[in-house]
PDB file of N, CA and C in Angstrom:
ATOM      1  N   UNK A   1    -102.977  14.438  63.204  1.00  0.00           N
ATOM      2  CA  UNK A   1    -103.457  14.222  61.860  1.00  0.00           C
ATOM      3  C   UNK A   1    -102.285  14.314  60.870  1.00  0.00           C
ATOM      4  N   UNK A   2    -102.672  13.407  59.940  1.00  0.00           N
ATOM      5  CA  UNK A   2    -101.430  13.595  58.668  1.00  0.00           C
ATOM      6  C   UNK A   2    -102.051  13.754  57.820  1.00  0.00           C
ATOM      7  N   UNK A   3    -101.358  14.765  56.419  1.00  0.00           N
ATOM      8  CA  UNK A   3    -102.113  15.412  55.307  1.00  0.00           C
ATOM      9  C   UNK A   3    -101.424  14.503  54.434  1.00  0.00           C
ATOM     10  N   UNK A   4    -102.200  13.614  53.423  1.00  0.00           N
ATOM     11  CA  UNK A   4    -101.309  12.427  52.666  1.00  0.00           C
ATOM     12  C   UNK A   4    -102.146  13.561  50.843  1.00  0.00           C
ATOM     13  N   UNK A   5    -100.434  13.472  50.013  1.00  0.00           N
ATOM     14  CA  UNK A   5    -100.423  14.457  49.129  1.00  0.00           C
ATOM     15  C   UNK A   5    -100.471  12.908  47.834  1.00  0.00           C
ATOM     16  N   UNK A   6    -101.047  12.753  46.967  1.00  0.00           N
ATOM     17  CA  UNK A   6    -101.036  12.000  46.215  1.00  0.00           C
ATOM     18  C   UNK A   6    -100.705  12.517  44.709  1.00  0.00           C
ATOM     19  N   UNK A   7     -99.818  12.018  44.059  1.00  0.00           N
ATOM     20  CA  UNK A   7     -99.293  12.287  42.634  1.00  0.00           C
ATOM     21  C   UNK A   7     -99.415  11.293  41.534  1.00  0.00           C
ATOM     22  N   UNK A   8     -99.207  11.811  40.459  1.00  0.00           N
ATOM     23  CA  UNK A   8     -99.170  11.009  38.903  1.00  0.00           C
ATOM     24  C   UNK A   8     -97.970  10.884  38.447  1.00  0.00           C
ATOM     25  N   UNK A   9     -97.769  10.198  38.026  1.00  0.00           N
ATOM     26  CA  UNK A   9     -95.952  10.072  37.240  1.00  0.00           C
ATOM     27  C   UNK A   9     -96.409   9.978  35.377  1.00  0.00           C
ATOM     28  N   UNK A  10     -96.003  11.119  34.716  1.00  0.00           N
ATOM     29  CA  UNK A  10     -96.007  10.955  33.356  1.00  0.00           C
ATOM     30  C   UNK A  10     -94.638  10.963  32.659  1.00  0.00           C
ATOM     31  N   UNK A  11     -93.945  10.029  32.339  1.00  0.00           N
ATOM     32  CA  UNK A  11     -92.892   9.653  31.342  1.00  0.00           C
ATOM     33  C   UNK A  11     -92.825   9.781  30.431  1.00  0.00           C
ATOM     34  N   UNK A  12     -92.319  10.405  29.256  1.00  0.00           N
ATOM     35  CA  UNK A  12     -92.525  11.014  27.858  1.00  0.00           C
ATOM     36  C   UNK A  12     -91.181   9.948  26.979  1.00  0.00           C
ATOM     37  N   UNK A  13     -92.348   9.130  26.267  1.00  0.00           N
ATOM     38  CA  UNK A  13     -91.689   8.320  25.619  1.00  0.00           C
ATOM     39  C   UNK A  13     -91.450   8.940  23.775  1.00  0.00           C
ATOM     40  N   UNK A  14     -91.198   9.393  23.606  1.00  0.00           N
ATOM     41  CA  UNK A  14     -90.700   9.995  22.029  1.00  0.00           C
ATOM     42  C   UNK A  14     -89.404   9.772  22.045  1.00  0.00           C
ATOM     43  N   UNK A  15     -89.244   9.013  22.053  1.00  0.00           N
ATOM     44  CA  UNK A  15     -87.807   8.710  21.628  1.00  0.00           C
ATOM     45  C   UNK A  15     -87.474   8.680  19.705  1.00  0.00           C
ATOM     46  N   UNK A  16     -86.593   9.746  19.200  1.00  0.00           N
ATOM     47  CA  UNK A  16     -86.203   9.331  18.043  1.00  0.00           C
ATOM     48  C   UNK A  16     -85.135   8.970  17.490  1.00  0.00           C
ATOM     49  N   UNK A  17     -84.891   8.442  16.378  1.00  0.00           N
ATOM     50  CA  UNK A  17     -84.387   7.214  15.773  1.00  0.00           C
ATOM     51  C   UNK A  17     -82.947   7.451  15.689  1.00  0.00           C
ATOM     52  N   UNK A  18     -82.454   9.430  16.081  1.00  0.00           N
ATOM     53  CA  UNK A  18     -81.178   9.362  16.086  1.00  0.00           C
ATOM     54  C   UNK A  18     -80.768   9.808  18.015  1.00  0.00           C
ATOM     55  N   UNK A  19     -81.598   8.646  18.970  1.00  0.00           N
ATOM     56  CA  UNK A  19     -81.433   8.914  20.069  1.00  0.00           C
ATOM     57  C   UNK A  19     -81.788  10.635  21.035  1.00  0.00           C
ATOM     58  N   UNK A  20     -82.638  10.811  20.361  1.00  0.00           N
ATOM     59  CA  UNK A  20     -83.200  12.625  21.031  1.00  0.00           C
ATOM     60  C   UNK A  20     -84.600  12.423  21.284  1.00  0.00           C
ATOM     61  N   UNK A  21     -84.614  13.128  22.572  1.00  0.00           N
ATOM     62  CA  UNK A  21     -86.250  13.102  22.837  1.00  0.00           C
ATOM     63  C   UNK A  21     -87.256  13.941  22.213  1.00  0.00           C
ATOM     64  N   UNK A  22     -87.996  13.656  21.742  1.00  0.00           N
ATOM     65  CA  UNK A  22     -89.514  14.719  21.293  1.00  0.00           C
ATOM     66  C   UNK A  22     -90.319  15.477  22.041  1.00  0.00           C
ATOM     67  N   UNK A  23     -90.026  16.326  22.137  1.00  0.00           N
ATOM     68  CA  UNK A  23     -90.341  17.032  23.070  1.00  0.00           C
ATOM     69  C   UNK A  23     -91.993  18.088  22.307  1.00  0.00           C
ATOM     70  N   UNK A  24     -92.706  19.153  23.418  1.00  0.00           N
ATOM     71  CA  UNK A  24     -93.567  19.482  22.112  1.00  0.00           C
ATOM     72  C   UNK A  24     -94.538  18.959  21.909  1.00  0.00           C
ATOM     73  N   UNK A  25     -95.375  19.451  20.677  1.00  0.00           N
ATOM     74  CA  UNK A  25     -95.983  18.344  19.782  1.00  0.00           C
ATOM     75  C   UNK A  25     -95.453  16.883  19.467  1.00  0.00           C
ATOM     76  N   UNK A  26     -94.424  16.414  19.775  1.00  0.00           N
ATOM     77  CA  UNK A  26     -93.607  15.113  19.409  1.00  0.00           C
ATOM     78  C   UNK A  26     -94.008  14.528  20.561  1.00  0.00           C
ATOM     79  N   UNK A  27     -93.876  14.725  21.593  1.00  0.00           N
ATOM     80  CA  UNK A  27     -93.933  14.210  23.043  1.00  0.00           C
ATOM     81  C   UNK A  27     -94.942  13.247  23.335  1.00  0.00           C
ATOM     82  N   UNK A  28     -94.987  12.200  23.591  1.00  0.00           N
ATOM     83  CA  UNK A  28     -95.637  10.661  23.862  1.00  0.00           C
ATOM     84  C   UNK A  28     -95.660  10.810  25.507  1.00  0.00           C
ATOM     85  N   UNK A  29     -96.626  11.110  26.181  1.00  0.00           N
ATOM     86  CA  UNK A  29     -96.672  10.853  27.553  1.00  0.00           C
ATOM     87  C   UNK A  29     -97.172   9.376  28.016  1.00  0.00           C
ATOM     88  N   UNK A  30     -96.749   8.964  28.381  1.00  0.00           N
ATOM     89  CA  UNK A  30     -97.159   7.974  29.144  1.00  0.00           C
ATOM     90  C   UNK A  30     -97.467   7.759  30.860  1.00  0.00           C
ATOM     91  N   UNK A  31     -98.764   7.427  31.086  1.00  0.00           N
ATOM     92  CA  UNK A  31     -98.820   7.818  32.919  1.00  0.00           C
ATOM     93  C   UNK A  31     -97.883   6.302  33.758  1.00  0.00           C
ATOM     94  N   UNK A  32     -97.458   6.644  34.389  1.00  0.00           N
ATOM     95  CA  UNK A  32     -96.516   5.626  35.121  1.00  0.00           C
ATOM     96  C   UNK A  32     -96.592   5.725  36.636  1.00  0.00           C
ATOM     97  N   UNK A  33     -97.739   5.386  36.881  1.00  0.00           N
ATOM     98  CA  UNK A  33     -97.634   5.433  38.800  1.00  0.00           C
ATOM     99  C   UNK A  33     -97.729   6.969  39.154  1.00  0.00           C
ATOM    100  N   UNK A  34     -97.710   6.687  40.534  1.00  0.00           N
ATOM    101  CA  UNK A  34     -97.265   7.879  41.500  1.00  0.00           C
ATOM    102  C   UNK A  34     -96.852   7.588  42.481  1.00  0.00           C
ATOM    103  N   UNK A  35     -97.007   8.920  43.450  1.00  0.00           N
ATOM    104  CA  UNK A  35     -96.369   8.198  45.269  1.00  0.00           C
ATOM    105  C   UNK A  35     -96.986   9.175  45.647  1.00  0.00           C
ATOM    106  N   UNK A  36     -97.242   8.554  47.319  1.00  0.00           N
ATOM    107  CA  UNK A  36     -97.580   9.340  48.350  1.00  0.00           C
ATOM    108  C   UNK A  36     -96.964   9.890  49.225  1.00  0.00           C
ATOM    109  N   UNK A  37     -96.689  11.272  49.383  1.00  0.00           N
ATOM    110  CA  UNK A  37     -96.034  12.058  50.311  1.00  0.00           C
ATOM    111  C   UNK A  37     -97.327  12.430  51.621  1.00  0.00           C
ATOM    112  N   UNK A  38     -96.274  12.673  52.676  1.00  0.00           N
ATOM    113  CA  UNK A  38     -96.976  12.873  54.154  1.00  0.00           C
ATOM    114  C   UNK A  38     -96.320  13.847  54.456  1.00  0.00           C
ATOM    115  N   UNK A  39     -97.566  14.656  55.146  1.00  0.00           N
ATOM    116  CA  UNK A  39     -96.706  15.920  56.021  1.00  0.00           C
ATOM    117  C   UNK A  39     -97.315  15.738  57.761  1.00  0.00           C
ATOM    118  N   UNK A  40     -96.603  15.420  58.320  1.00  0.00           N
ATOM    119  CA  UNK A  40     -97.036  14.703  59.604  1.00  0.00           C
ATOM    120  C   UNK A  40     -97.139  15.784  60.585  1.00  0.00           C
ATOM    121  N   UNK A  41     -98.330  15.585  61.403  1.00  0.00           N
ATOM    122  CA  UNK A  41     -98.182  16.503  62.958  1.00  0.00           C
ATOM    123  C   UNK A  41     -99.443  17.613  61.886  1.00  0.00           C
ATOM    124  N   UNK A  42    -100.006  17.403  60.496  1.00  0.00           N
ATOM    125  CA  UNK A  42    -100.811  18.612  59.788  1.00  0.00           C
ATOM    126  C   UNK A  42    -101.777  19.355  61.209  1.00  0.00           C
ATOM    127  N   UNK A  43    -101.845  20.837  60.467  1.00  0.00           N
ATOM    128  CA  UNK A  43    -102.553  21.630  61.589  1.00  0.00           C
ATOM    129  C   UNK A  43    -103.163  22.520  60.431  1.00  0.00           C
ATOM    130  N   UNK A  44    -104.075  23.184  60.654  1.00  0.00           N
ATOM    131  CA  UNK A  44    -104.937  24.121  59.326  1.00  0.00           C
ATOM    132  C   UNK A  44    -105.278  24.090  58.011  1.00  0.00           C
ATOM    133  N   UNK A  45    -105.086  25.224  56.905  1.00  0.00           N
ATOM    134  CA  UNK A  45    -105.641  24.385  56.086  1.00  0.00           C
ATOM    135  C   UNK A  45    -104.647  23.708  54.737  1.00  0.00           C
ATOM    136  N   UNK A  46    -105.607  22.740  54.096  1.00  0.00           N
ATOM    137  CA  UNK A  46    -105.191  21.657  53.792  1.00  0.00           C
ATOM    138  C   UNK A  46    -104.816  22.634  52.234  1.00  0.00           C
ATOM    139  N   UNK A  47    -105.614  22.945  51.907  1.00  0.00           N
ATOM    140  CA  UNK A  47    -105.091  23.653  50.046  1.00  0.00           C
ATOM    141  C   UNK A  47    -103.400  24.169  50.658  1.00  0.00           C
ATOM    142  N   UNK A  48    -103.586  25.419  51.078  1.00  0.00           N
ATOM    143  CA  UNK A  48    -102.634  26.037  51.689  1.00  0.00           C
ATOM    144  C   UNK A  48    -101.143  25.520  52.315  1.00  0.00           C
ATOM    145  N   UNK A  49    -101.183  24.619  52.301  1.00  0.00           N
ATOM    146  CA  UNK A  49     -99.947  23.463  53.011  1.00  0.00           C
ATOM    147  C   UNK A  49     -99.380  22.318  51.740  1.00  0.00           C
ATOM    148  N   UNK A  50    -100.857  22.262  50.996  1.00  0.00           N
ATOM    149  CA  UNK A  50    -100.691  21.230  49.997  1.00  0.00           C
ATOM    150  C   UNK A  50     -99.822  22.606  48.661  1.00  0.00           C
ATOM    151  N   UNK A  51    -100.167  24.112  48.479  1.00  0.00           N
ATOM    152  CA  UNK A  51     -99.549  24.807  47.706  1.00  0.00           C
ATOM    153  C   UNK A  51     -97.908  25.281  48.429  1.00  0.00           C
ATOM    154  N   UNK A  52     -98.206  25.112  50.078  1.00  0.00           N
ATOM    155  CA  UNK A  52     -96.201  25.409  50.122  1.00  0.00           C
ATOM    156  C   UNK A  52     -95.470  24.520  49.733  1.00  0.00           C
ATOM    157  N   UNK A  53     -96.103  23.127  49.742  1.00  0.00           N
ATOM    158  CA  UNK A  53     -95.486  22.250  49.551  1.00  0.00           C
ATOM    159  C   UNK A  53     -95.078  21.799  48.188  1.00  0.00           C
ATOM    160  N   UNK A  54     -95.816  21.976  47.201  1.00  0.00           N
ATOM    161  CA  UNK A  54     -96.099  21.987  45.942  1.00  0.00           C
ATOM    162  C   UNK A  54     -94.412  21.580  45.161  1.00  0.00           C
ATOM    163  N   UNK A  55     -93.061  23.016  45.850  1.00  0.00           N
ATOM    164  CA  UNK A  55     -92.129  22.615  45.090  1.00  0.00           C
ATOM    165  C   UNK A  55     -91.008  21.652  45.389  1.00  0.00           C
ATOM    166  N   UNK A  56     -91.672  20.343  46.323  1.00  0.00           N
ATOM    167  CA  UNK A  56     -90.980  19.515  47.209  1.00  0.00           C
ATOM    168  C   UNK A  56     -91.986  18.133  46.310  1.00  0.00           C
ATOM    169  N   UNK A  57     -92.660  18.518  45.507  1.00  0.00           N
ATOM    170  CA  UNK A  57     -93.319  17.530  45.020  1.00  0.00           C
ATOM    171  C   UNK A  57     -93.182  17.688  43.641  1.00  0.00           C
ATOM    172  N   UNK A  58     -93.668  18.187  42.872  1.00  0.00           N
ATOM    173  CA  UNK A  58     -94.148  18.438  41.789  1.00  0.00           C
ATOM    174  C   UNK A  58     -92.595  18.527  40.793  1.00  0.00           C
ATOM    175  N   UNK A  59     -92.667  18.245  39.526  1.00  0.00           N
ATOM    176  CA  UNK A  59     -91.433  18.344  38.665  1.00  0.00           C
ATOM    177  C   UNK A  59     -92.296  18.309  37.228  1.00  0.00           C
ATOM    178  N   UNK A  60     -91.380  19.291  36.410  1.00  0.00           N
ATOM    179  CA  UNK A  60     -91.718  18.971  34.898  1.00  0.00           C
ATOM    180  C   UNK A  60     -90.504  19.201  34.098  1.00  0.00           C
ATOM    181  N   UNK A  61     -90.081  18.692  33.219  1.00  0.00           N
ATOM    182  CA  UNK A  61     -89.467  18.832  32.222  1.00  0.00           C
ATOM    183  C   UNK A  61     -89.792  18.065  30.998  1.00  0.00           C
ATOM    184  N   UNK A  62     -88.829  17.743  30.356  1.00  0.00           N
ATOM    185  CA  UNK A  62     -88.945  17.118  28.977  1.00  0.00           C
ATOM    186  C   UNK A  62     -89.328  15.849  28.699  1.00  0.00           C
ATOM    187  N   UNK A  63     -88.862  15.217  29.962  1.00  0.00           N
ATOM    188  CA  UNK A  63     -89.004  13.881  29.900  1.00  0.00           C
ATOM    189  C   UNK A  63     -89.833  13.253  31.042  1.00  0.00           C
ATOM    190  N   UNK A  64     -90.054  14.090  32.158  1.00  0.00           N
ATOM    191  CA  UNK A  64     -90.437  13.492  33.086  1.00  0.00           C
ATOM    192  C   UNK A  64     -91.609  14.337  33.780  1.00  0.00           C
ATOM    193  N   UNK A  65     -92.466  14.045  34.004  1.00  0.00           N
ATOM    194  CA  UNK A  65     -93.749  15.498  35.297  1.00  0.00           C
ATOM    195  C   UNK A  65     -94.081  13.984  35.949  1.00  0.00           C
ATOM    196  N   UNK A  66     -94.315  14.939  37.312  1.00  0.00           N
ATOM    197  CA  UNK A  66     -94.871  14.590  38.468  1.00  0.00           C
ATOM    198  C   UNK A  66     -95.628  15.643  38.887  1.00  0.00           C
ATOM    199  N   UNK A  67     -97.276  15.692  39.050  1.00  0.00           N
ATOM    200  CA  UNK A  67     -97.966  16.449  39.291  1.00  0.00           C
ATOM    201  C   UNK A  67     -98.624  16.033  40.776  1.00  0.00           C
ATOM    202  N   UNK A  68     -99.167  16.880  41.673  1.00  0.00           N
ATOM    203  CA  UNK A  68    -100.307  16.242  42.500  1.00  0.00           C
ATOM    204  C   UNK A  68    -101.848  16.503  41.586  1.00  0.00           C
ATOM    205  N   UNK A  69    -102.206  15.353  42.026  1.00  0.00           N
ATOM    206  CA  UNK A  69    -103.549  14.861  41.854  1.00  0.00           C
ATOM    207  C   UNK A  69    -104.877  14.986  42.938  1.00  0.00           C
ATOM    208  N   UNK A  70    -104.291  15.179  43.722  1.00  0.00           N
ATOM    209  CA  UNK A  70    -105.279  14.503  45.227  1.00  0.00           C
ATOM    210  C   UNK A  70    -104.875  15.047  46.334  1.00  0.00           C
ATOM    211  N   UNK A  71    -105.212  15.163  47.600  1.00  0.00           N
ATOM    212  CA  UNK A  71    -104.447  15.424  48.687  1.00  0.00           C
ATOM    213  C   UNK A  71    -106.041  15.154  49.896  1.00  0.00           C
ATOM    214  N   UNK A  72    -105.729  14.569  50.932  1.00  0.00           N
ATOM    215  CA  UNK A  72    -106.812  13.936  52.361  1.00  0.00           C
ATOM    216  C   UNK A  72    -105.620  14.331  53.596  1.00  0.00           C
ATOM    217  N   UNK A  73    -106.798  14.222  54.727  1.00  0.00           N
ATOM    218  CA  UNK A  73    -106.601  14.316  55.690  1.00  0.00           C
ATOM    219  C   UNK A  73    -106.664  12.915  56.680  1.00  0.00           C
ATOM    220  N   UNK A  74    -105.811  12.713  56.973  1.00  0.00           N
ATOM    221  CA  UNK A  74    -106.228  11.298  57.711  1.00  0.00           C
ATOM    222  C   UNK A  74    -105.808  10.916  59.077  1.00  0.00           C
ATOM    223  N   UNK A  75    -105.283  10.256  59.890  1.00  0.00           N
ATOM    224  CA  UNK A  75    -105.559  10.120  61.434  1.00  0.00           C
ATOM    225  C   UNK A  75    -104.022   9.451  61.477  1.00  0.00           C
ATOM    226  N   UNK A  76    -103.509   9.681  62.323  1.00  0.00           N
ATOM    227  CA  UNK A  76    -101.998   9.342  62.540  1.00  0.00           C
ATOM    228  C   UNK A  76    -101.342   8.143  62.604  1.00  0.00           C
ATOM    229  N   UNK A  77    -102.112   7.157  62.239  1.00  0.00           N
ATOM    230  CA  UNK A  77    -101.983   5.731  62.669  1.00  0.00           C
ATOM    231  C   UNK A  77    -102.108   5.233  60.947  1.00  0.00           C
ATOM    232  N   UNK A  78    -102.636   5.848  60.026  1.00  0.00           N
ATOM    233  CA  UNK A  78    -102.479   5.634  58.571  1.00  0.00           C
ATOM    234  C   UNK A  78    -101.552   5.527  58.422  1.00  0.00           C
ATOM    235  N   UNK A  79    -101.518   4.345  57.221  1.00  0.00           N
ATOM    236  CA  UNK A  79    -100.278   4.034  56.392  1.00  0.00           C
ATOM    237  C   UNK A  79    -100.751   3.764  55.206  1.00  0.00           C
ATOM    238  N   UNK A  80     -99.780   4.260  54.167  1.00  0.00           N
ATOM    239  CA  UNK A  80     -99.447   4.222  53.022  1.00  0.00           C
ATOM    240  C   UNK A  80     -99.948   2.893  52.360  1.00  0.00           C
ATOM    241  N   UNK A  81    -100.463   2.302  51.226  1.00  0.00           N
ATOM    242  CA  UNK A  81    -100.812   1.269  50.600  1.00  0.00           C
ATOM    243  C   UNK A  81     -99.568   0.216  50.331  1.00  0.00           C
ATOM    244  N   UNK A  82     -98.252   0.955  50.226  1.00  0.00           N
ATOM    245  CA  UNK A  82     -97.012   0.495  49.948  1.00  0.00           C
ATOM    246  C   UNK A  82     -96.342   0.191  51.367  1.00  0.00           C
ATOM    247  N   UNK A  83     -96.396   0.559  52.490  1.00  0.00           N
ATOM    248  CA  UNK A  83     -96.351   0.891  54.153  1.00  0.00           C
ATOM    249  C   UNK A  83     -97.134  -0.870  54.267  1.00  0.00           C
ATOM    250  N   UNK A  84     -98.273  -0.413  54.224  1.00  0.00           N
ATOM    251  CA  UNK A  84     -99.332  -1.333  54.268  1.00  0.00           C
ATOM    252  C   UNK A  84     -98.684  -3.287  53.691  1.00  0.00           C
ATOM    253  N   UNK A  85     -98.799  -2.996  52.433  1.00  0.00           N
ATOM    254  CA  UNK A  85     -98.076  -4.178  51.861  1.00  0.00           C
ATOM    255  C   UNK A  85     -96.903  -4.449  52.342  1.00  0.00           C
ATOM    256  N   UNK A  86     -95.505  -3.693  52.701  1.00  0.00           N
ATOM    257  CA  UNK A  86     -94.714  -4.021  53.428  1.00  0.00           C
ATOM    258  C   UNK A  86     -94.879  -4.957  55.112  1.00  0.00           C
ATOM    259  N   UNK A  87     -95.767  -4.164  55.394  1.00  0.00           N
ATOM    260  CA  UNK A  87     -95.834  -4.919  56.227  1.00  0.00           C
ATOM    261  C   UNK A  87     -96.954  -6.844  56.345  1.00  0.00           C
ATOM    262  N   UNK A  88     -97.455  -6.613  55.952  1.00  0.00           N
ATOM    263  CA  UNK A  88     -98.010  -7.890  54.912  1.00  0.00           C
ATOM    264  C   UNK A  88     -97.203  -8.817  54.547  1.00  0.00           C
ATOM    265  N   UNK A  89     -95.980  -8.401  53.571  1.00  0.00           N
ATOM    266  CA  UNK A  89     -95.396  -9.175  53.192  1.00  0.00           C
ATOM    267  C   UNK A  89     -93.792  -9.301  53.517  1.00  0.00           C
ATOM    268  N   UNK A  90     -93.322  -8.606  54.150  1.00  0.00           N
ATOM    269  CA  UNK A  90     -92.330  -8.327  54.720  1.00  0.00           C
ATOM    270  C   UNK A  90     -92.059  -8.172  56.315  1.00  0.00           C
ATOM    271  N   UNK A  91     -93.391  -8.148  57.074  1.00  0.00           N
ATOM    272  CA  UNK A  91     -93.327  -7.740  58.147  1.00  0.00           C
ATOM    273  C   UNK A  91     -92.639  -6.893  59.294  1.00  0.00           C
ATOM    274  N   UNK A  92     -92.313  -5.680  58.588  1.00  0.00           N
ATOM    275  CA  UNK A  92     -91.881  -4.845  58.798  1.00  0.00           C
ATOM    276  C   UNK A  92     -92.001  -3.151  57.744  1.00  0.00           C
ATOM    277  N   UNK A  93     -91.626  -2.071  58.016  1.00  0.00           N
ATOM    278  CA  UNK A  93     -91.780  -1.359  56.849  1.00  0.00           C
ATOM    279  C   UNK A  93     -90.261  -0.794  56.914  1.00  0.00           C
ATOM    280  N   UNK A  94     -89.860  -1.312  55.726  1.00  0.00           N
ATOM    281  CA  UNK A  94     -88.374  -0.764  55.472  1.00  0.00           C
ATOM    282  C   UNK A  94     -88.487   0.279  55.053  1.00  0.00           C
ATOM    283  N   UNK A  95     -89.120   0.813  53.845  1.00  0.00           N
ATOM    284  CA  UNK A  95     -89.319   1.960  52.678  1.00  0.00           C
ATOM    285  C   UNK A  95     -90.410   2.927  53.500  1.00  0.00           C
ATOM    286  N   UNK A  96     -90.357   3.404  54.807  1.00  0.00           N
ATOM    287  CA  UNK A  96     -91.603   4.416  55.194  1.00  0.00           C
ATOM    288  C   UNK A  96     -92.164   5.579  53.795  1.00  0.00           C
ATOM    289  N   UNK A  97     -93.372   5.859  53.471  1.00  0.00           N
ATOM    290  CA  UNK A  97     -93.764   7.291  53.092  1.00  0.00           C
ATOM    291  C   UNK A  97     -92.714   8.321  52.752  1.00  0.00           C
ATOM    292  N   UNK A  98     -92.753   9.059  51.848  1.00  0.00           N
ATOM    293  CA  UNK A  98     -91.583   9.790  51.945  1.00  0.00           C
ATOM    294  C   UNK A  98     -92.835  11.364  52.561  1.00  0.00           C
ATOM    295  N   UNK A  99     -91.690  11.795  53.331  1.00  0.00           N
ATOM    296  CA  UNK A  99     -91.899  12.590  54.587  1.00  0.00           C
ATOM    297  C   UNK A  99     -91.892  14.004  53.518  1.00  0.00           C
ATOM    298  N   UNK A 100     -92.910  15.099  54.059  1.00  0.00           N
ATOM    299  CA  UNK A 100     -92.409  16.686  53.214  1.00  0.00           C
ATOM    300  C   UNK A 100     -92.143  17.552  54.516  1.00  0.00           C
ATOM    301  N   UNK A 101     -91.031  18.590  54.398  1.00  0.00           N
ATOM    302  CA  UNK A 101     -91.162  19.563  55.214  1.00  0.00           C
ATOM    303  C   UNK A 101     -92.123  20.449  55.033  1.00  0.00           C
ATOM    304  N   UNK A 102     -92.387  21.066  56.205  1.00  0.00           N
ATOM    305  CA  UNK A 102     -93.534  22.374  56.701  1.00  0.00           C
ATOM    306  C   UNK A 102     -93.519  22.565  58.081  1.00  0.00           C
ATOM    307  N   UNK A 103     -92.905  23.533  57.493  1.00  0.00           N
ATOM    308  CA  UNK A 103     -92.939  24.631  58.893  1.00  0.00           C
ATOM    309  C   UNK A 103     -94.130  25.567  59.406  1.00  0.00           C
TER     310      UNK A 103
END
């Protein structure tokens, strides 16, 4: 089984007029995608694996957060939507899933 971790991408567009970001109350988020991380070979439970993992995913600062959103359990032969289309249209998958450690 593979535990597939799903995220949001928020970009903070405040940009002001003498080139400095707005940070704060100033701060313009904008949502911009996400990605799917895999933790392959998953065994127990799923919160618990999805919180060690948490600081291999997740980022915030001023300008940029990446949060998880989501996280499933799925069967070893799954692929990624981006996996998926690669192979579709490329016939092959160059760009695999990006992989998380867990020990």
């Amino acid at each position: 089984m593979k535990l597939v971790i799903l995220t949001q991408v928020w970009e903070n567009y405040a940009w002001r007029e003498d080139g400095t970001l707005g940070v704060g109350d100033e701060a313009y988020w904008k949502a911009k995608g996400g990605s799917e991380y895999v933790v392959k070979n998953f065994r127990g439970d799923a919160t618990a694996v999805v919180m060690a993992v948490r600081d291999q995913v997740e980022c915030n600062n001023d300008a940029y957060r990446e949060s998880i959103v989501d996280w499933s359990i799925v069967d070893d032969s799954y692929l990624t939507e981006f996996e998926r289309d690669q192979l579709e249209y490329e016939g092959q998958i160059m760009f695999p899933a990006k992989e998380l450690d867990f020990a």
